[in-house]
PDB file of N, CA and C in Angstrom:
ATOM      1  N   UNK A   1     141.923 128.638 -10.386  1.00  0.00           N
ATOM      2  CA  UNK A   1     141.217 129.748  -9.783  1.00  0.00           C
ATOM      3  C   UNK A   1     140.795 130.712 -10.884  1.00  0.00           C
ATOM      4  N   UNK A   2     139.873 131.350 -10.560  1.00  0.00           N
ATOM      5  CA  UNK A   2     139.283 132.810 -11.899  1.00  0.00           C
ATOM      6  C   UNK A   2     140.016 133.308 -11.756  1.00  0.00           C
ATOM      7  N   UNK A   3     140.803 134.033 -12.547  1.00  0.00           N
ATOM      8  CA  UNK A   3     141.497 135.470 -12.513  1.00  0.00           C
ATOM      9  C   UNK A   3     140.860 136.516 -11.887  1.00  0.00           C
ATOM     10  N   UNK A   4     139.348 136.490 -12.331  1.00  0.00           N
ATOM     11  CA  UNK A   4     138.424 137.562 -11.831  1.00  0.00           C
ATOM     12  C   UNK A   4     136.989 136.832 -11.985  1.00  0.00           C
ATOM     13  N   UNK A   5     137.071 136.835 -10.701  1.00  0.00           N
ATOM     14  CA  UNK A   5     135.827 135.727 -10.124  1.00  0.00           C
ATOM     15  C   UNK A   5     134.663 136.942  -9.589  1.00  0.00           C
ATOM     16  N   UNK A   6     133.349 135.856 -10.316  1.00  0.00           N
ATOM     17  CA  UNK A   6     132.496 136.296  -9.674  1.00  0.00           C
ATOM     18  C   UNK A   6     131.405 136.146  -8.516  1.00  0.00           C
ATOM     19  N   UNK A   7     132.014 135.210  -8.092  1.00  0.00           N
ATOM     20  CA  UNK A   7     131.402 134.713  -6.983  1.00  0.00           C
ATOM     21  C   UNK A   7     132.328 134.381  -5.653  1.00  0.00           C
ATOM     22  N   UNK A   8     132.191 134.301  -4.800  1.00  0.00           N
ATOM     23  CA  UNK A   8     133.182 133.643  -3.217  1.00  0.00           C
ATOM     24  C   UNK A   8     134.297 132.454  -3.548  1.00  0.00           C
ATOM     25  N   UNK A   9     135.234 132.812  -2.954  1.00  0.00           N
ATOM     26  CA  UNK A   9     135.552 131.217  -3.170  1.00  0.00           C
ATOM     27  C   UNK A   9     135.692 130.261  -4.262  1.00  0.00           C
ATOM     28  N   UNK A  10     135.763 130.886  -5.724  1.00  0.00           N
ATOM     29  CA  UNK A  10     135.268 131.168  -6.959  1.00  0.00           C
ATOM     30  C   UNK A  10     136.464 129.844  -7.391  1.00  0.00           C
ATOM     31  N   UNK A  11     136.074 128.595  -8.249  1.00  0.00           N
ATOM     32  CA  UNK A  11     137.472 127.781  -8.735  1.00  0.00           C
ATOM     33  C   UNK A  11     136.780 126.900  -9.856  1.00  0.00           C
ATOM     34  N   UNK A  12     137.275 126.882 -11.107  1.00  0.00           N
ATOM     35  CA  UNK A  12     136.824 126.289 -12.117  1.00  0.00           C
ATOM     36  C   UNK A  12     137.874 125.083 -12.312  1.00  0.00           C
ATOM     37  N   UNK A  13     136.716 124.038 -13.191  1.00  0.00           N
ATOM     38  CA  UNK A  13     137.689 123.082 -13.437  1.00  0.00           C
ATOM     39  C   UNK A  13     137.110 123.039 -14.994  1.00  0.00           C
ATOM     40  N   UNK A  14     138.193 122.497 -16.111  1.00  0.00           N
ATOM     41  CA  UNK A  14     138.399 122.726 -17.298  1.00  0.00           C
ATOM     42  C   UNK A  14     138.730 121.127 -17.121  1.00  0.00           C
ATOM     43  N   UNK A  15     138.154 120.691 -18.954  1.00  0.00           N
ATOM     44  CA  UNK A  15     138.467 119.689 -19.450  1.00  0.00           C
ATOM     45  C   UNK A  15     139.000 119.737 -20.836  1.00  0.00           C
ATOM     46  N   UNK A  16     140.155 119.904 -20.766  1.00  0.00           N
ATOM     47  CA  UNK A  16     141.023 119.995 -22.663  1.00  0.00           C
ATOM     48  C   UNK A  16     140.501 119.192 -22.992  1.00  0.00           C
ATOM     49  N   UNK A  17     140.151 119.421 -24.786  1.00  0.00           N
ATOM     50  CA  UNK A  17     139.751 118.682 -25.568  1.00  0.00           C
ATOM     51  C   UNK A  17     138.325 118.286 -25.509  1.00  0.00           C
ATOM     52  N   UNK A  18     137.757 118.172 -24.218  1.00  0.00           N
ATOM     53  CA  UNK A  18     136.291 117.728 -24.384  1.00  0.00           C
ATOM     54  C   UNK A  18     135.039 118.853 -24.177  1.00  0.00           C
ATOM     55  N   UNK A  19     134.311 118.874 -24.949  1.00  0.00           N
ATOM     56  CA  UNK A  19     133.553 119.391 -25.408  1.00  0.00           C
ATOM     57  C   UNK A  19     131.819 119.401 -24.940  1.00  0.00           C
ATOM     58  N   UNK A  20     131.806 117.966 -25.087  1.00  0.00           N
ATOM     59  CA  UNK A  20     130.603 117.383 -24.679  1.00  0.00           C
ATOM     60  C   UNK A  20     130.410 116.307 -23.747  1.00  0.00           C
ATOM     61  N   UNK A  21     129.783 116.905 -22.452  1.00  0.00           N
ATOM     62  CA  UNK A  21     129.782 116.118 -21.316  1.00  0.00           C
ATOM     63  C   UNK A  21     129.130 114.568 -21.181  1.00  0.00           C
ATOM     64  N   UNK A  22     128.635 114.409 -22.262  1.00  0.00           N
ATOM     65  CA  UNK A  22     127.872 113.147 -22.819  1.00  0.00           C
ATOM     66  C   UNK A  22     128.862 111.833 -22.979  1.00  0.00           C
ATOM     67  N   UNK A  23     130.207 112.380 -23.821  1.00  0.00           N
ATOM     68  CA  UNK A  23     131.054 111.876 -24.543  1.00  0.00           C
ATOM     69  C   UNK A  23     132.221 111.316 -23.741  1.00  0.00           C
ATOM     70  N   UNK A  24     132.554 111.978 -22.388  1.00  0.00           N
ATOM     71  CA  UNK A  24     133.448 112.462 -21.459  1.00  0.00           C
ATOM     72  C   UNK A  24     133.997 110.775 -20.997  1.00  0.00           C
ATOM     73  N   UNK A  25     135.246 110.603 -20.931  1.00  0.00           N
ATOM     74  CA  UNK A  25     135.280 109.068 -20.325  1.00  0.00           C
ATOM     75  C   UNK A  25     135.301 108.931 -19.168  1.00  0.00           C
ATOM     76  N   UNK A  26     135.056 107.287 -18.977  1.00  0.00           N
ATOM     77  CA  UNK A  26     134.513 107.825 -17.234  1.00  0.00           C
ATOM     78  C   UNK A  26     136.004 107.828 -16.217  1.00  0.00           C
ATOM     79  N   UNK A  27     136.933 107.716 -16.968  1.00  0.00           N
ATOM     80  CA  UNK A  27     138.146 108.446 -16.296  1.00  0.00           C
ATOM     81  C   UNK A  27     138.441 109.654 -16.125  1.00  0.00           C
ATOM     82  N   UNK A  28     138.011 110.603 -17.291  1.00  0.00           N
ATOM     83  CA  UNK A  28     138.241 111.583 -17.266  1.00  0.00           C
ATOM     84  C   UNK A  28     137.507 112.571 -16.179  1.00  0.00           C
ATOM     85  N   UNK A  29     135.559 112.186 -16.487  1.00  0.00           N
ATOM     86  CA  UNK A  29     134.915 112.389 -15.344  1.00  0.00           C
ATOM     87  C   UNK A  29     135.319 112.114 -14.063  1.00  0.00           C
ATOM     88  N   UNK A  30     135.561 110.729 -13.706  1.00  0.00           N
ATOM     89  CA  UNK A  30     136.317 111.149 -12.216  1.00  0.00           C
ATOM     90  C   UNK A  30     137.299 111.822 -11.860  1.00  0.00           C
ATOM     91  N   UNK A  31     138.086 112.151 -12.642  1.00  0.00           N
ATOM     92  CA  UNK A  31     139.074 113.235 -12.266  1.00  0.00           C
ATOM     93  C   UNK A  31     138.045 114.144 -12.047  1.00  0.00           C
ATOM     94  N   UNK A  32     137.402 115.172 -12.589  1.00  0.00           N
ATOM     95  CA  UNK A  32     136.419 116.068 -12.856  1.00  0.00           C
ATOM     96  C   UNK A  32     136.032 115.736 -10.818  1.00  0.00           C
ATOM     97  N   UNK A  33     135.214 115.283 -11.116  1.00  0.00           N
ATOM     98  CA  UNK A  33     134.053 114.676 -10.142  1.00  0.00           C
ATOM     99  C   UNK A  33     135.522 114.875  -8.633  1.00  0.00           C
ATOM    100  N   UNK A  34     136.751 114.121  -8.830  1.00  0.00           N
ATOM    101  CA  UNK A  34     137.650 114.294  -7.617  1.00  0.00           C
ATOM    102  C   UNK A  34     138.148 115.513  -7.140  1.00  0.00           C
ATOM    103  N   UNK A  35     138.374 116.555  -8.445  1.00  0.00           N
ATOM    104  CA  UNK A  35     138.563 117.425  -7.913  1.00  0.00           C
ATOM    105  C   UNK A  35     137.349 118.792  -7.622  1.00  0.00           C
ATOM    106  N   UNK A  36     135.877 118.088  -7.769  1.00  0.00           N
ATOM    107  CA  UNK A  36     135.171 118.482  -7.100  1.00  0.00           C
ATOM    108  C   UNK A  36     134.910 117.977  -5.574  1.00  0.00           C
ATOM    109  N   UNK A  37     135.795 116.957  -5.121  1.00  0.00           N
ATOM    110  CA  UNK A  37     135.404 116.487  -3.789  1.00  0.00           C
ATOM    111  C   UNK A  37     136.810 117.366  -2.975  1.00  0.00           C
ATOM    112  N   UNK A  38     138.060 117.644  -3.485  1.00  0.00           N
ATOM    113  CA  UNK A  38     138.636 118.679  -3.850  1.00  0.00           C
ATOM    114  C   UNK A  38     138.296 119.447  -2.864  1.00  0.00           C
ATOM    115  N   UNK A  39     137.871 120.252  -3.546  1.00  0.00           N
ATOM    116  CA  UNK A  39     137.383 121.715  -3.288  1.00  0.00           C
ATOM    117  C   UNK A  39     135.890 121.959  -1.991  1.00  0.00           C
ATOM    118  N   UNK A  40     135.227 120.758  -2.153  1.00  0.00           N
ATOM    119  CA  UNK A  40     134.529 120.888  -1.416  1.00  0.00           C
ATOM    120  C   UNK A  40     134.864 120.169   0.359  1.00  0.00           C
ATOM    121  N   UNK A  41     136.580 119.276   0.536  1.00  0.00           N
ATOM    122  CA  UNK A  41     137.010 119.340   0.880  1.00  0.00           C
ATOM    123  C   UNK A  41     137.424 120.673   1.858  1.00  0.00           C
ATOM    124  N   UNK A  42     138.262 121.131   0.976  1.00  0.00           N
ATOM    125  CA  UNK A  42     138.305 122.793   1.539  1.00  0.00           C
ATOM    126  C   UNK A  42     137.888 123.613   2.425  1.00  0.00           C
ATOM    127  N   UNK A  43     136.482 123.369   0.866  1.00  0.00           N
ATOM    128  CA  UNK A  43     135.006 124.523   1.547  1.00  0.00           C
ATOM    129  C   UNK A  43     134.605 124.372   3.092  1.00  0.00           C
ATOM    130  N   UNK A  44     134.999 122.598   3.377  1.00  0.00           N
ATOM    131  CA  UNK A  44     134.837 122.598   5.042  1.00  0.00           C
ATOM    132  C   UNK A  44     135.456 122.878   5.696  1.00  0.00           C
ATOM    133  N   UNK A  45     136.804 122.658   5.710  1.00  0.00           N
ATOM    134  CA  UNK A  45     137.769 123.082   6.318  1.00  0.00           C
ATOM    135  C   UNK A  45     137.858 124.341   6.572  1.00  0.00           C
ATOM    136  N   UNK A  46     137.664 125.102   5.856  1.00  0.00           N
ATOM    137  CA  UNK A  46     136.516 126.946   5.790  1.00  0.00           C
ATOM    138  C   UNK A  46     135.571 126.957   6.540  1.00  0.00           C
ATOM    139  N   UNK A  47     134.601 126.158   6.834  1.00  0.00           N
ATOM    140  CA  UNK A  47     133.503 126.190   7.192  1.00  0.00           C
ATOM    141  C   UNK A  47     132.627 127.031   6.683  1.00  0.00           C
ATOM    142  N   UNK A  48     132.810 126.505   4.995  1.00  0.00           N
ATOM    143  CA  UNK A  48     131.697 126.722   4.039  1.00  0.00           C
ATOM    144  C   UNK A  48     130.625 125.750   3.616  1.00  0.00           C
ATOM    145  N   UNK A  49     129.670 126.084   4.165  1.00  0.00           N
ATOM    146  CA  UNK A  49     128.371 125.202   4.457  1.00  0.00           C
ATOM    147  C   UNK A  49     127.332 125.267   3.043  1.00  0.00           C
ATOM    148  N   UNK A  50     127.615 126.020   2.352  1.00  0.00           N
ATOM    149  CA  UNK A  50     126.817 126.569   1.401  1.00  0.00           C
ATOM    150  C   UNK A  50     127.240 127.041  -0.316  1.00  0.00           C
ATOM    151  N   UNK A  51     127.145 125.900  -1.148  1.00  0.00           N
ATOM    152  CA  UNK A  51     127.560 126.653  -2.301  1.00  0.00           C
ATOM    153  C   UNK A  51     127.151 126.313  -3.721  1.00  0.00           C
ATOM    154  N   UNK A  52     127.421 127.007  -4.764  1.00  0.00           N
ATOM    155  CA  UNK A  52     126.854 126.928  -6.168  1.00  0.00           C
ATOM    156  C   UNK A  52     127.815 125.962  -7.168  1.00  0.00           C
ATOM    157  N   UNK A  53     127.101 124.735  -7.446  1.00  0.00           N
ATOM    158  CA  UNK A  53     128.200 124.041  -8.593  1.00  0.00           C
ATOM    159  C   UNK A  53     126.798 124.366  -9.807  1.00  0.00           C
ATOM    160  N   UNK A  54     128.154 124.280 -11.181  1.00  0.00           N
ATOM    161  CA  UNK A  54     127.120 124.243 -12.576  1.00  0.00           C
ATOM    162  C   UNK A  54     128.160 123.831 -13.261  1.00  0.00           C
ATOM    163  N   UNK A  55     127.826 123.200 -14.378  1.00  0.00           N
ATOM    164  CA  UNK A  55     128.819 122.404 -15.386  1.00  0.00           C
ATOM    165  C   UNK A  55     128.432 122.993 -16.884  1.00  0.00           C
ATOM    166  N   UNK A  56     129.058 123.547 -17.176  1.00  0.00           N
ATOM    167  CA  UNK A  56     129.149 124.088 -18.528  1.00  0.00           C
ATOM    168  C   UNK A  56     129.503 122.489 -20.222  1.00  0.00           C
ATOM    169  N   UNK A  57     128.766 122.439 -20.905  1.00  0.00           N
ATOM    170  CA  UNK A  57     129.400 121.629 -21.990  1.00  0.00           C
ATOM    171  C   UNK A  57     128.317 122.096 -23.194  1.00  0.00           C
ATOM    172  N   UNK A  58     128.786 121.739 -24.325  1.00  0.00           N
ATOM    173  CA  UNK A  58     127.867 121.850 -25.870  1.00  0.00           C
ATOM    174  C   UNK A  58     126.575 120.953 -25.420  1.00  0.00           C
ATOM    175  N   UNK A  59     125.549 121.319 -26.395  1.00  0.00           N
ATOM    176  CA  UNK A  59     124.809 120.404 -26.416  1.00  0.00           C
ATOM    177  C   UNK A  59     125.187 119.309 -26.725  1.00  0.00           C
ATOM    178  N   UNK A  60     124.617 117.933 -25.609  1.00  0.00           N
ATOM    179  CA  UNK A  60     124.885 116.325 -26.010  1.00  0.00           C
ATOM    180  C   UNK A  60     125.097 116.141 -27.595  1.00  0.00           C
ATOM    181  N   UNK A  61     126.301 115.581 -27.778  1.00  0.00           N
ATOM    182  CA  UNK A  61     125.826 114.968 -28.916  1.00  0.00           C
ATOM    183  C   UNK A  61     126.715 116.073 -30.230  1.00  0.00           C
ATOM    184  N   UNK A  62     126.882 117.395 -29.804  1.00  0.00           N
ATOM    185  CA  UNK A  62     127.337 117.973 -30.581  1.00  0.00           C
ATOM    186  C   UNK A  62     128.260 118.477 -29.811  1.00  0.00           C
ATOM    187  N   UNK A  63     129.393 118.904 -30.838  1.00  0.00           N
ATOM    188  CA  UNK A  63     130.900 119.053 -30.914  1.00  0.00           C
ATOM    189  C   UNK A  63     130.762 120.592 -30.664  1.00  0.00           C
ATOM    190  N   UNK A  64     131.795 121.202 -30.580  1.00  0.00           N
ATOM    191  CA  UNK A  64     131.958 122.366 -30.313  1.00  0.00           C
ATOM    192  C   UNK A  64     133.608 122.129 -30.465  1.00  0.00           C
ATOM    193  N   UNK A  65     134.013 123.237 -31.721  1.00  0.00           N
ATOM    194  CA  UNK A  65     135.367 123.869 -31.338  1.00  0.00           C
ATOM    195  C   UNK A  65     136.274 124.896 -30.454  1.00  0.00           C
ATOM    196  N   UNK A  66     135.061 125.578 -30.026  1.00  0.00           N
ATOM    197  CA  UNK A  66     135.237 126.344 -29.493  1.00  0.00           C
ATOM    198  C   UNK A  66     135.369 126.619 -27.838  1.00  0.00           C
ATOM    199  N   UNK A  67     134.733 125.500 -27.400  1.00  0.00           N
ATOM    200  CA  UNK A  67     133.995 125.336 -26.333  1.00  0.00           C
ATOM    201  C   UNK A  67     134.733 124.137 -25.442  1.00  0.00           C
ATOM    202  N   UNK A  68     134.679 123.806 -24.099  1.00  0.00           N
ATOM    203  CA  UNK A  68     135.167 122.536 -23.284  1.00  0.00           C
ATOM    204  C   UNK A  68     134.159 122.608 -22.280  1.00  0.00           C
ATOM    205  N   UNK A  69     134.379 121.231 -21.431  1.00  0.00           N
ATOM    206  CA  UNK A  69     133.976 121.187 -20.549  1.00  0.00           C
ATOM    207  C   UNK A  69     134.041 122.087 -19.350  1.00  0.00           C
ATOM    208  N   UNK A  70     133.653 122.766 -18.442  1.00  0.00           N
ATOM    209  CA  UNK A  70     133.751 123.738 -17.553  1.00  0.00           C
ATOM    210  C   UNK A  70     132.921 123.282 -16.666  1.00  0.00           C
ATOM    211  N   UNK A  71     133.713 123.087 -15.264  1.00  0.00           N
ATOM    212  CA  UNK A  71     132.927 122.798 -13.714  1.00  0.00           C
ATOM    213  C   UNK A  71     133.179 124.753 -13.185  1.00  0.00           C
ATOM    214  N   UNK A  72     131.860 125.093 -12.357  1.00  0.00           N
ATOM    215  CA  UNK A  72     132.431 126.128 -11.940  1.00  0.00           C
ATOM    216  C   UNK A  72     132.008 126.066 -10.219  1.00  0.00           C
ATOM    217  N   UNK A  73     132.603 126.377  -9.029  1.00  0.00           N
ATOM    218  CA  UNK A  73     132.167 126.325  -7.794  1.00  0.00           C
ATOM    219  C   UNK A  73     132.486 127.532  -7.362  1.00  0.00           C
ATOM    220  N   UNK A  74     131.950 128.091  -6.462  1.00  0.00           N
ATOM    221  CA  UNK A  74     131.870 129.522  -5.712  1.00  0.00           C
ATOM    222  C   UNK A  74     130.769 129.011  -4.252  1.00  0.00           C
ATOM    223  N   UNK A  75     131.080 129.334  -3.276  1.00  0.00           N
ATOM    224  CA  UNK A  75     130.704 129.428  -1.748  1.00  0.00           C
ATOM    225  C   UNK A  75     129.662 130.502  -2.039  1.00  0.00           C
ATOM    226  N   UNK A  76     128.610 130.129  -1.139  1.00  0.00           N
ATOM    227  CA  UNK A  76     127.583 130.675  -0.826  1.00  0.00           C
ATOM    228  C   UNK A  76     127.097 131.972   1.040  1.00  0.00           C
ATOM    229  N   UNK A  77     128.416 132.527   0.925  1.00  0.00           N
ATOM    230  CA  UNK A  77     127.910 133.674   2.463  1.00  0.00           C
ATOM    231  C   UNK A  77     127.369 133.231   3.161  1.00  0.00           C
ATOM    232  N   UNK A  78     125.824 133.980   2.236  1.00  0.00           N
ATOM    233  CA  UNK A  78     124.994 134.416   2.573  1.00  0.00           C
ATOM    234  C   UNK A  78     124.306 133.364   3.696  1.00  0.00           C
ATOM    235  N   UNK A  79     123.956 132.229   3.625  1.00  0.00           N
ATOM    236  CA  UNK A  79     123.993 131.194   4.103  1.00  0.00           C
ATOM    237  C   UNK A  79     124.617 130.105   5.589  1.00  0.00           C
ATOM    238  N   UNK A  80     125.948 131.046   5.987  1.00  0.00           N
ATOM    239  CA  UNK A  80     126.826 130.355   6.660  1.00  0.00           C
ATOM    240  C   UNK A  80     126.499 130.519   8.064  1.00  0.00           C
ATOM    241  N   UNK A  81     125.845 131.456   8.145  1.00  0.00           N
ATOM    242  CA  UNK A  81     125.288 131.905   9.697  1.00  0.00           C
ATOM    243  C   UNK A  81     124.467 132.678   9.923  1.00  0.00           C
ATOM    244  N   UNK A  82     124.155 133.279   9.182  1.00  0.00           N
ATOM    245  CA  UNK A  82     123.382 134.641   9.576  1.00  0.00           C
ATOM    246  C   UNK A  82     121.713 134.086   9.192  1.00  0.00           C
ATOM    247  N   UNK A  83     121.593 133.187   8.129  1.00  0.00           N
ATOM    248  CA  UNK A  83     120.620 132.968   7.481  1.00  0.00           C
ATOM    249  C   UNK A  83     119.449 133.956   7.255  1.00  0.00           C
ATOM    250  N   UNK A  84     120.369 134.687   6.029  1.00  0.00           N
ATOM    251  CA  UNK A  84     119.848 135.970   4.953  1.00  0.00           C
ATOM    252  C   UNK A  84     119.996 135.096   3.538  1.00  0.00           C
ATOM    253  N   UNK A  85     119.582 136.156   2.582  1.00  0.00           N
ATOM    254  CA  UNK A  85     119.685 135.844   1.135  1.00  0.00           C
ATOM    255  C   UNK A  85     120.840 135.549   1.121  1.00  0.00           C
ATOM    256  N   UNK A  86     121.502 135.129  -0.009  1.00  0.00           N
ATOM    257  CA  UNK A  86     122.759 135.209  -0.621  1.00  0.00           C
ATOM    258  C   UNK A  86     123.080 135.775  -1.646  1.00  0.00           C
ATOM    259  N   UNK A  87     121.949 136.131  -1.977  1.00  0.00           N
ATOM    260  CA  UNK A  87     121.872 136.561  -3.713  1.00  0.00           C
ATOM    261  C   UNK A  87     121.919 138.555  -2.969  1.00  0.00           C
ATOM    262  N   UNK A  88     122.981 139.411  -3.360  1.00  0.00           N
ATOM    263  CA  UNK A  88     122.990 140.779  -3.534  1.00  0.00           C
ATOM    264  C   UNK A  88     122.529 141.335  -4.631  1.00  0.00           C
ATOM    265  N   UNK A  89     121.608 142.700  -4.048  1.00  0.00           N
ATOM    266  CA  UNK A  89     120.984 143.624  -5.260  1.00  0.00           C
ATOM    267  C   UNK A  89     121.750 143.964  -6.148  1.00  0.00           C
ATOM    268  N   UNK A  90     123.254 143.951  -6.166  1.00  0.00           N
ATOM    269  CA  UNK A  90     124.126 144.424  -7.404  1.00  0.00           C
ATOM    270  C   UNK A  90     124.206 143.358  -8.070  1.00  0.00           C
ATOM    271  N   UNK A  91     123.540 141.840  -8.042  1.00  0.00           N
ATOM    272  CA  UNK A  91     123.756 141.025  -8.981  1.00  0.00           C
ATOM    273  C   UNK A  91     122.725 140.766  -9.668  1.00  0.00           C
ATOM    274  N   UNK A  92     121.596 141.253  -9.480  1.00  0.00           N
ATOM    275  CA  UNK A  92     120.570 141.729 -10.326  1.00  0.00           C
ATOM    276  C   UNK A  92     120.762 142.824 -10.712  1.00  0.00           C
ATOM    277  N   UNK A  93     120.386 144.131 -10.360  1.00  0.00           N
ATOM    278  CA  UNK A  93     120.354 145.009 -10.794  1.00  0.00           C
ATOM    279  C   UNK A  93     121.706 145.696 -11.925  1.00  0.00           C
ATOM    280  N   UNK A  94     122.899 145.516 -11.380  1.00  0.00           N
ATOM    281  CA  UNK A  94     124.180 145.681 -11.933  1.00  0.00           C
ATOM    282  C   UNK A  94     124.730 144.993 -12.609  1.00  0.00           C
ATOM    283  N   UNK A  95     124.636 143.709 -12.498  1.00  0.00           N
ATOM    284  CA  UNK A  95     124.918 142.371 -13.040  1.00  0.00           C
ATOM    285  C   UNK A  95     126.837 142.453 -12.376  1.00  0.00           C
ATOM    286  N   UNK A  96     126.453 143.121 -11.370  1.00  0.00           N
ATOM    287  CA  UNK A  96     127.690 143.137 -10.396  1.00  0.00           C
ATOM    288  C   UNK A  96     127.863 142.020  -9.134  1.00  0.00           C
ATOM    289  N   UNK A  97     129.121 141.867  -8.838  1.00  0.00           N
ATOM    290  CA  UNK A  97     129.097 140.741  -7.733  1.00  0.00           C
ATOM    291  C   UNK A  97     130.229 141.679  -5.917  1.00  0.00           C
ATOM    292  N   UNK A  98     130.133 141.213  -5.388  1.00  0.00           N
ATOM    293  CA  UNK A  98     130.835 141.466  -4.200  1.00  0.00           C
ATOM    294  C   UNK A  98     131.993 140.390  -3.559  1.00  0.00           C
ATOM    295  N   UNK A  99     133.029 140.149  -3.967  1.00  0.00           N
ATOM    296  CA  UNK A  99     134.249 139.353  -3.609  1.00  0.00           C
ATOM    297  C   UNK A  99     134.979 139.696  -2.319  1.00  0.00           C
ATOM    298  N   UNK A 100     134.841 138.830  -1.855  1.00  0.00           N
ATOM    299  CA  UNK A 100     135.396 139.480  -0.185  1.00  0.00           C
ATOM    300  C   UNK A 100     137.156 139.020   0.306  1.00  0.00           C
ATOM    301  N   UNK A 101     137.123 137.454  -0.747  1.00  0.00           N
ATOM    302  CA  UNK A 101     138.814 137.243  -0.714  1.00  0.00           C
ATOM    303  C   UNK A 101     139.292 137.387  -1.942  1.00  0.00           C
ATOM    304  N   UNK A 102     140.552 137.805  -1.847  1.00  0.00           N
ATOM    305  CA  UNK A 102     141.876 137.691  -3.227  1.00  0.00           C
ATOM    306  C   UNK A 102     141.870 136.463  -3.416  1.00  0.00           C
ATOM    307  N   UNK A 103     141.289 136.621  -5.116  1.00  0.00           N
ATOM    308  CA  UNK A 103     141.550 135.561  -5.436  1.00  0.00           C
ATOM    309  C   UNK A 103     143.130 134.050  -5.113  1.00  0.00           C
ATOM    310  N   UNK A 104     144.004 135.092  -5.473  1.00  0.00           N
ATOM    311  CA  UNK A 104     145.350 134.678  -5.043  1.00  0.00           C
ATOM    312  C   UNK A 104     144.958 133.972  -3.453  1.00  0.00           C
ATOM    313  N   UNK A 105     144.460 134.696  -2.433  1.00  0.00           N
ATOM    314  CA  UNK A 105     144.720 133.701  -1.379  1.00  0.00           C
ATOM    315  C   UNK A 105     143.537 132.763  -1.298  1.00  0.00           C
ATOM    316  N   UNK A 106     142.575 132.906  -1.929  1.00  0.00           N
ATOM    317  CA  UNK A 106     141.821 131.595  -2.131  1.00  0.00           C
ATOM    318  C   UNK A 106     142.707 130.141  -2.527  1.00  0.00           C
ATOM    319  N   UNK A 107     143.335 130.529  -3.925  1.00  0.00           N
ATOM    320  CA  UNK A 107     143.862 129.642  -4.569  1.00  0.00           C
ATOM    321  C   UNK A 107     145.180 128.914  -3.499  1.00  0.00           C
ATOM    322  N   UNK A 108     145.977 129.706  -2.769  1.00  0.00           N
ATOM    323  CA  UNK A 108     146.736 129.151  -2.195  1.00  0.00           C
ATOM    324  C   UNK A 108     146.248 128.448  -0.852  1.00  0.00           C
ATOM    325  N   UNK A 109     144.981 128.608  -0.380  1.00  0.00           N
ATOM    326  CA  UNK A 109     144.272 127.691  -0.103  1.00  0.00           C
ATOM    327  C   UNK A 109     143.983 126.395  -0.550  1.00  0.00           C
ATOM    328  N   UNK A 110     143.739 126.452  -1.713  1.00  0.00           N
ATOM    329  CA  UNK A 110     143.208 125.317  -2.126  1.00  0.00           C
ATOM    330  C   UNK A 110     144.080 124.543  -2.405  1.00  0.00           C
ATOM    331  N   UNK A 111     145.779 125.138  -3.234  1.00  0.00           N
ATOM    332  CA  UNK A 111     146.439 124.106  -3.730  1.00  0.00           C
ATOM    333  C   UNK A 111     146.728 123.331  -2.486  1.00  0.00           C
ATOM    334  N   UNK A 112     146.456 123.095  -1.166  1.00  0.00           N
ATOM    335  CA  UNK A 112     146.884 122.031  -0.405  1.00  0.00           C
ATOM    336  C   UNK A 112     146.044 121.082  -0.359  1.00  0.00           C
ATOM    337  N   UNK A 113     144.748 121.510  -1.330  1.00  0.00           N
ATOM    338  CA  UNK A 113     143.897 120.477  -1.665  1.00  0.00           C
ATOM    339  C   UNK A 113     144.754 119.148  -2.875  1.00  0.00           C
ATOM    340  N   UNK A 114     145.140 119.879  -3.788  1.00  0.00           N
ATOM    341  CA  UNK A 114     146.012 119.294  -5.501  1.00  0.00           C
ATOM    342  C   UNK A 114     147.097 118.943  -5.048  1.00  0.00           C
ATOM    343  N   UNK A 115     147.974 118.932  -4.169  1.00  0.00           N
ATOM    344  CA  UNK A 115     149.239 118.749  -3.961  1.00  0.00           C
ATOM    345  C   UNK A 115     149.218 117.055  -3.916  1.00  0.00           C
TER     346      UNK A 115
END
């Protein structure tokens, strides 16, 4: 889970050691990839209909010390019923976000996903 998430529903997945998503084995990726089915698991069980994945890695091909693989997912509101934007003026204008659950009880949500 983020410590301090900026989005809904907010849960990253990390890959030690790897760097570049190019390189990634395809074991390792399915882990990756499972505990994106994971979470989106969940998201239904929520009856979260709506949400943002992006995968963070170095450019192909190049290394990074600094850097790993990063899945990031966050639920989309705006979307779930009302059918409005999702996107709030404080995340343009402020480069602010609006979090509506503790993180903490997100996460203890989810670990009955990992268990």
């Amino acid at each position: 889970m983020a410590y301090s998430p900026i989005g809904s529903d907010e849960v990253w997945g990390t890959m030690i050691n790897r760097t570049d998503l190019a390189t990634v084995p395809k074991e390792a990726l399915s882990n990756l990839t499972d505990g994106l089915s994971r979470i989106l698991k969940c998201y239904d069980v929520l009856e979260l209909r709506s949400f943002n994945v992006v995968i963070f890695s170095s450019p192909f091909g190049g290394d990074s010390r600094y850097g790993s693989v990063v899945l990031k997912v966050t639920s989309r509101y705006g979307f779930q019923s009302q059918n409005v934007n999702d996107v709030w003026g404080l995340r343009y204008f402020l480069d602010e976000s609006e979090i509506f659950d503790a993180p903490e009880d997100v996460a203890t949500e989810m670990r009955k996903y990992f268990a």
